[in-house]
PDB file of N, CA and C in Angstrom:
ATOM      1  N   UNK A   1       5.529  -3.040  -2.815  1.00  0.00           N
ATOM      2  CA  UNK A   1       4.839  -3.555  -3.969  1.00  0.00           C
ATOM      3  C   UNK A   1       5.420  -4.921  -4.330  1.00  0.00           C
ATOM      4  N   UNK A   2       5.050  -5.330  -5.163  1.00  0.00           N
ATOM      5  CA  UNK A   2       5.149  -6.486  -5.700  1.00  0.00           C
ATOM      6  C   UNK A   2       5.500  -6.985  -6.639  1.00  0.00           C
ATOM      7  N   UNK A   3       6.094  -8.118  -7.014  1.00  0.00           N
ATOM      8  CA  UNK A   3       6.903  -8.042  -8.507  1.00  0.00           C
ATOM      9  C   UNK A   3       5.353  -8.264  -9.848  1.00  0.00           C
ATOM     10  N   UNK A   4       5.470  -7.687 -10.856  1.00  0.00           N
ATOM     11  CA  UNK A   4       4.277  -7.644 -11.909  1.00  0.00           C
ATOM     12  C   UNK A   4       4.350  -8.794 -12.275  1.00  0.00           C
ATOM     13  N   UNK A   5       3.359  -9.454 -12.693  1.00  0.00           N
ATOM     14  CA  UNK A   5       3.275 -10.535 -13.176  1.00  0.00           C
ATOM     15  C   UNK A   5       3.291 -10.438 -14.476  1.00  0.00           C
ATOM     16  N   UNK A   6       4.466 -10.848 -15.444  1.00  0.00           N
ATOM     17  CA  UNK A   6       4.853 -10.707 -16.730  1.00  0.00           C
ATOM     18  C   UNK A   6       3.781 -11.356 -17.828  1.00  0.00           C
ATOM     19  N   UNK A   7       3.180 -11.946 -17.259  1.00  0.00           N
ATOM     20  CA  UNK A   7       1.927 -12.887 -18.466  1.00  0.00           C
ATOM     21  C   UNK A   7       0.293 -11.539 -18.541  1.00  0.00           C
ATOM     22  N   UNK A   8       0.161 -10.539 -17.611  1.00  0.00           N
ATOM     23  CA  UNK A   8      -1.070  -9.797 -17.612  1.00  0.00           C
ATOM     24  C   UNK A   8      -0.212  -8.235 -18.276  1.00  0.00           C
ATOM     25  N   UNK A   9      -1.316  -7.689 -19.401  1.00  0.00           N
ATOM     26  CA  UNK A   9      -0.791  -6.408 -19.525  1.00  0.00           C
ATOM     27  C   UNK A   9      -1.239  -5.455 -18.308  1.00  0.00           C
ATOM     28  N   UNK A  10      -0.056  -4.221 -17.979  1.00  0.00           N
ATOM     29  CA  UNK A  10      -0.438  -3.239 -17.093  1.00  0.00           C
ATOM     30  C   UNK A  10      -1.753  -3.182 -16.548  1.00  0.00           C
ATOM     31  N   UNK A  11      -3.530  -2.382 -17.367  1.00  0.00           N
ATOM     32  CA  UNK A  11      -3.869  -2.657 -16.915  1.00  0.00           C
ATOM     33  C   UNK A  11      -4.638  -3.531 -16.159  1.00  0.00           C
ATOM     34  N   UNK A  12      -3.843  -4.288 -16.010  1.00  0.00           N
ATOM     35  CA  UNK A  12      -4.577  -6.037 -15.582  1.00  0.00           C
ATOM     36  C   UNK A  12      -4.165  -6.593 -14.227  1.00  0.00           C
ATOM     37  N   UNK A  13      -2.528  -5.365 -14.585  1.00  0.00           N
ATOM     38  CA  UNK A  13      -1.552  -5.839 -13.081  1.00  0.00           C
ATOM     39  C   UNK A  13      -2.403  -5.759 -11.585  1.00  0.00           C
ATOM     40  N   UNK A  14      -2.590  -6.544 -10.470  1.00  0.00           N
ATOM     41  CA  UNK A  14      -2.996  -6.130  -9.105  1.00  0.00           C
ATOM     42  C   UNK A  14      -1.793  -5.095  -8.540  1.00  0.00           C
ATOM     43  N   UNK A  15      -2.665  -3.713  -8.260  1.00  0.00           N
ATOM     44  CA  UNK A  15      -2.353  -2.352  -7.916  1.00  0.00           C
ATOM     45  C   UNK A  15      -2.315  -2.619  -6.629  1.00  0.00           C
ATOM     46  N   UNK A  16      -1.725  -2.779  -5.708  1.00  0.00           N
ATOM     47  CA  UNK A  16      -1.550  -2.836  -4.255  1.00  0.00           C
ATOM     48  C   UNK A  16      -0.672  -1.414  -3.433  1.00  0.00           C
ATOM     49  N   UNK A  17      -1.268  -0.944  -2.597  1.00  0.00           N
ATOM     50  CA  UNK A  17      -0.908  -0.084  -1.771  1.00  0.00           C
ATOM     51  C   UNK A  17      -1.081   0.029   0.141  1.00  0.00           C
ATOM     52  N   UNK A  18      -0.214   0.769   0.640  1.00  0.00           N
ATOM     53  CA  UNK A  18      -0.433   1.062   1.920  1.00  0.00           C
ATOM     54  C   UNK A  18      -1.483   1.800   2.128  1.00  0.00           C
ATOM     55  N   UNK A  19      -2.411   1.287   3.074  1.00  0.00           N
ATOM     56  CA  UNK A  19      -3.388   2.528   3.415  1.00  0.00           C
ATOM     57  C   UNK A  19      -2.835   2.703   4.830  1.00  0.00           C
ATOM     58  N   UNK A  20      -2.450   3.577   5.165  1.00  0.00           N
ATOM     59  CA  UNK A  20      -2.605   3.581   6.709  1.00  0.00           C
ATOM     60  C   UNK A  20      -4.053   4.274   7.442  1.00  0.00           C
ATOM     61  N   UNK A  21      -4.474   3.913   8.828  1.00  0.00           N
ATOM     62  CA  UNK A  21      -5.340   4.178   9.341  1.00  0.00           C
ATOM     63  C   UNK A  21      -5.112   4.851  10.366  1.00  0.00           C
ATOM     64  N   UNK A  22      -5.373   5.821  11.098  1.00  0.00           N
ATOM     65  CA  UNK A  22      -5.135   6.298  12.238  1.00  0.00           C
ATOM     66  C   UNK A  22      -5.938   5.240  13.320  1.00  0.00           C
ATOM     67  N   UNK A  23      -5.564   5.534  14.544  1.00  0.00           N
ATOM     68  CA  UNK A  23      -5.540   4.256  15.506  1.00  0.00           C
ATOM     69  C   UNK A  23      -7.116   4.513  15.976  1.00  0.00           C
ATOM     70  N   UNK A  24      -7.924   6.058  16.241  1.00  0.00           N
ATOM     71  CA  UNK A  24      -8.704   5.855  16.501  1.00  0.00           C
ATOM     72  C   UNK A  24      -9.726   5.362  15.163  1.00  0.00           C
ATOM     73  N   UNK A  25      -9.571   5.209  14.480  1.00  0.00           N
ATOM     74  CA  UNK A  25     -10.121   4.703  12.949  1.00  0.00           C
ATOM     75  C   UNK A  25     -10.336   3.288  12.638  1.00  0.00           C
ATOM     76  N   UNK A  26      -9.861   2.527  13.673  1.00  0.00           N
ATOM     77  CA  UNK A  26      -9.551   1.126  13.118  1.00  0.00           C
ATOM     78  C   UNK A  26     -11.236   0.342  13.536  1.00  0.00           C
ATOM     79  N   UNK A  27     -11.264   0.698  14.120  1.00  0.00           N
ATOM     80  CA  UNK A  27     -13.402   0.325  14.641  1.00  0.00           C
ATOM     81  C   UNK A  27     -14.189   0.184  13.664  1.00  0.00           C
ATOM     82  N   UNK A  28     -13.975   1.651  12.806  1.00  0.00           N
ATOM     83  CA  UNK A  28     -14.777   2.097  11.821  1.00  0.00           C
ATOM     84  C   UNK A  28     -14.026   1.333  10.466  1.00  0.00           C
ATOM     85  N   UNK A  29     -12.933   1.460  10.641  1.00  0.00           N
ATOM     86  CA  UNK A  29     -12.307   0.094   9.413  1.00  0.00           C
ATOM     87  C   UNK A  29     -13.413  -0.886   9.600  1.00  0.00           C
ATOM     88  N   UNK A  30     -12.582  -1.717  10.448  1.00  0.00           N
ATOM     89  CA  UNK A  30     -12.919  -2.909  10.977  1.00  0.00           C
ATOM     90  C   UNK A  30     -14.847  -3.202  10.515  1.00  0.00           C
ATOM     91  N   UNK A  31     -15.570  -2.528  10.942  1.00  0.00           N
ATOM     92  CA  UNK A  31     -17.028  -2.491  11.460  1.00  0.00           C
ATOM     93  C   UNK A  31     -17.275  -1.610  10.394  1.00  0.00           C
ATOM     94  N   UNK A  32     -17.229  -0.776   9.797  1.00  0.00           N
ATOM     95  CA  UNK A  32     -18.242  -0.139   9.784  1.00  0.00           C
ATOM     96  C   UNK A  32     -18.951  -0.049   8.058  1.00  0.00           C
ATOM     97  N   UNK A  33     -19.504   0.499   7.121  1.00  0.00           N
ATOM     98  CA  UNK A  33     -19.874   0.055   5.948  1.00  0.00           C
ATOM     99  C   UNK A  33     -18.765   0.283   5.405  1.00  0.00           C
ATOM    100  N   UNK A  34     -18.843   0.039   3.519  1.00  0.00           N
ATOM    101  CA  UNK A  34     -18.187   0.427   2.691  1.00  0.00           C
ATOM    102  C   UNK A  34     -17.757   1.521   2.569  1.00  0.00           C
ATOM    103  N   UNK A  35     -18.624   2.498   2.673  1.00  0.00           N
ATOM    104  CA  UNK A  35     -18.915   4.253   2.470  1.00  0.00           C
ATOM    105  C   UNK A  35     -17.986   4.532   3.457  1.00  0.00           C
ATOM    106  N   UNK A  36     -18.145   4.102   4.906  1.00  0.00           N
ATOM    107  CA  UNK A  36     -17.475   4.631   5.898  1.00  0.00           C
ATOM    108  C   UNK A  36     -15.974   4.503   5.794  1.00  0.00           C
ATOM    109  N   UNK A  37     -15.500   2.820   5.657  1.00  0.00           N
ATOM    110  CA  UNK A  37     -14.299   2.726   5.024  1.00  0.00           C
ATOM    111  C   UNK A  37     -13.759   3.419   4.246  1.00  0.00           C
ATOM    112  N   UNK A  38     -14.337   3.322   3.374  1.00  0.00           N
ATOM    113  CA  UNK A  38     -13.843   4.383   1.780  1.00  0.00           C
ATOM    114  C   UNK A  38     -13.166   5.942   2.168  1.00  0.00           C
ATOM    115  N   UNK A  39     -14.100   6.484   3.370  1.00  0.00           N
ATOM    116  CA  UNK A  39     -14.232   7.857   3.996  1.00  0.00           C
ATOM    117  C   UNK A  39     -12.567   7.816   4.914  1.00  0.00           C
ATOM    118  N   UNK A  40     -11.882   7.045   5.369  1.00  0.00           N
ATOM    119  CA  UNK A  40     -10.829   7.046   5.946  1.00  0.00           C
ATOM    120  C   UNK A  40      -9.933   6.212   4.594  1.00  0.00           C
ATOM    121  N   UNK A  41     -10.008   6.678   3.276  1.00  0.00           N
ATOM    122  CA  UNK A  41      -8.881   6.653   2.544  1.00  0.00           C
ATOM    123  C   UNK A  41      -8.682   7.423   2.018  1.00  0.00           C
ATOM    124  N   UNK A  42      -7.478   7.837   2.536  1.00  0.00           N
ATOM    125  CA  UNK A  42      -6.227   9.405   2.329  1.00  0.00           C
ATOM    126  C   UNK A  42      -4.924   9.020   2.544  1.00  0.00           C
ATOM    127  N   UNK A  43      -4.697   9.602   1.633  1.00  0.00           N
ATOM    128  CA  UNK A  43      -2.805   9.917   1.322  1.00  0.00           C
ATOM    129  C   UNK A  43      -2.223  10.232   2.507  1.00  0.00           C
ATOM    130  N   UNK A  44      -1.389   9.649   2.979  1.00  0.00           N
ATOM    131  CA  UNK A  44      -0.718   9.913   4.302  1.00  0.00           C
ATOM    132  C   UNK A  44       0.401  10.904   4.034  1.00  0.00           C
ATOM    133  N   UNK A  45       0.783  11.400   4.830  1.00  0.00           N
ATOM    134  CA  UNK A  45       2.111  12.517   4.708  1.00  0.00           C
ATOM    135  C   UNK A  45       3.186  12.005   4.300  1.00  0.00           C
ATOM    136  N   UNK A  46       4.620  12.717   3.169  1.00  0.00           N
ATOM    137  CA  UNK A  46       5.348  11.623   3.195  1.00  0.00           C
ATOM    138  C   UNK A  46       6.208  11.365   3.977  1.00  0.00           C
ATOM    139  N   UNK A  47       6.151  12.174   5.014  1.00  0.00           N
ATOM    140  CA  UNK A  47       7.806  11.848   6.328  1.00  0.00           C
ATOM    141  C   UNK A  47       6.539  10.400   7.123  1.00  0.00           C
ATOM    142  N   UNK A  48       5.252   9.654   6.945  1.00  0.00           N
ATOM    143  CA  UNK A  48       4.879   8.943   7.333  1.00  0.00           C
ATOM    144  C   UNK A  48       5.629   7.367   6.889  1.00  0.00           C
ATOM    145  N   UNK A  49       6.464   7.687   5.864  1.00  0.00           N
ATOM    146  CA  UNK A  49       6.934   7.169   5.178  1.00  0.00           C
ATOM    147  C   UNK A  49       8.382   7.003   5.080  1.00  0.00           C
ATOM    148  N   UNK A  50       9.434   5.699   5.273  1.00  0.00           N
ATOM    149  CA  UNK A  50      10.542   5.433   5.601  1.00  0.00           C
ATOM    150  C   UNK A  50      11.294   4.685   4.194  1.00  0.00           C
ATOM    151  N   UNK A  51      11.610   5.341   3.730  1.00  0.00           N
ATOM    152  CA  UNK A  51      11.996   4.979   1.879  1.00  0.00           C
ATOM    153  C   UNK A  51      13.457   5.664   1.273  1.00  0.00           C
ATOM    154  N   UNK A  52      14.005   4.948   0.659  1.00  0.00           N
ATOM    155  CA  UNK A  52      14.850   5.378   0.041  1.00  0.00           C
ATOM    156  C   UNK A  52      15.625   4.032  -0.994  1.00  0.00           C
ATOM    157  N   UNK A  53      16.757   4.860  -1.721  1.00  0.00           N
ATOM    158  CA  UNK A  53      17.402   3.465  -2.646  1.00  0.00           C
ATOM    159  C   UNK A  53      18.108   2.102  -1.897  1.00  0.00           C
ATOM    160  N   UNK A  54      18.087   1.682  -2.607  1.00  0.00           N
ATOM    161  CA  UNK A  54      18.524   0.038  -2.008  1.00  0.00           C
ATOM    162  C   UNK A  54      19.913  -0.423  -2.598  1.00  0.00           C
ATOM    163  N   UNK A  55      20.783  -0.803  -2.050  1.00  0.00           N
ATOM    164  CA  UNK A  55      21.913  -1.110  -2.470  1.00  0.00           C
ATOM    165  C   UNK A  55      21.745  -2.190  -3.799  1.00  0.00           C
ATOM    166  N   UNK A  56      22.477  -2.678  -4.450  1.00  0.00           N
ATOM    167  CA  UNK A  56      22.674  -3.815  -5.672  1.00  0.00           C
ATOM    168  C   UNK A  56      22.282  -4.921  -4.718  1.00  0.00           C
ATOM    169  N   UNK A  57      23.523  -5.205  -4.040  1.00  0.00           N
ATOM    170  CA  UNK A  57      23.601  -6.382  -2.794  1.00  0.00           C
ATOM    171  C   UNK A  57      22.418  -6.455  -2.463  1.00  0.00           C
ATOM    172  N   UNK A  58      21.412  -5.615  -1.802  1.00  0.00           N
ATOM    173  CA  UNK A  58      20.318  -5.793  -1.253  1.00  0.00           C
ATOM    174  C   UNK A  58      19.055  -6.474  -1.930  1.00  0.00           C
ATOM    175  N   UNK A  59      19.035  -5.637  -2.821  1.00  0.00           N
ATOM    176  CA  UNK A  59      18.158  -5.672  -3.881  1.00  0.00           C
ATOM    177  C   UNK A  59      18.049  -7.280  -4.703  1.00  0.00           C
ATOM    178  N   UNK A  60      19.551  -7.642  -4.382  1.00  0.00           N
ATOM    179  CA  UNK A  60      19.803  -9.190  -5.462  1.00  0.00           C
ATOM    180  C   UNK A  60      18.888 -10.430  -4.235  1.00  0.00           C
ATOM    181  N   UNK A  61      18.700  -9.917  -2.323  1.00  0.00           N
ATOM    182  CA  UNK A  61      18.420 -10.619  -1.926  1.00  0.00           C
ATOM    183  C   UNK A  61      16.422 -10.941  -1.813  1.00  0.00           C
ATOM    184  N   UNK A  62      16.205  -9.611  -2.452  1.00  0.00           N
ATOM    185  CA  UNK A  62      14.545  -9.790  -2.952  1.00  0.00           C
ATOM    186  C   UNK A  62      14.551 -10.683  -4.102  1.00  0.00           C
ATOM    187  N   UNK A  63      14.819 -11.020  -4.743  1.00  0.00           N
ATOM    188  CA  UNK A  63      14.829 -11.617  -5.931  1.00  0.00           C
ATOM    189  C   UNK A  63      14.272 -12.947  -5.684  1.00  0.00           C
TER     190      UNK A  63
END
């Protein structure tokens, strides 16, 4: 995510997320309507997912 932009209230903030796609899916991304797109957005599993806390040190170098 992204740092909020302090001048917009919440809901105003741009909501950005991962979608992932499975590989045979990317055609129908890519190509295919809205509806169809829409139809391959789902919550991925969370071990799909590589996350955890961030040191101080680390964290000071996003800044």
């Amino acid at each position: 995510m992204h740092k909020p932009e302090p001048n917009l209230p919440p809901d105003a903030q741009d909501k950005r997320s991962v979608i992932p796609i499975d590989a045979g899916d990317v055609e129908q991304w890519l190509r295919g309507t809205v509806d169809e797109a829409q139809s391959l957005l789902r919550l991925a599993p969370v071990e799909t997912f590589d996350a955890g806390p961030v040191s101080a040190a680390s964290q000071s170098l996003l800044l």
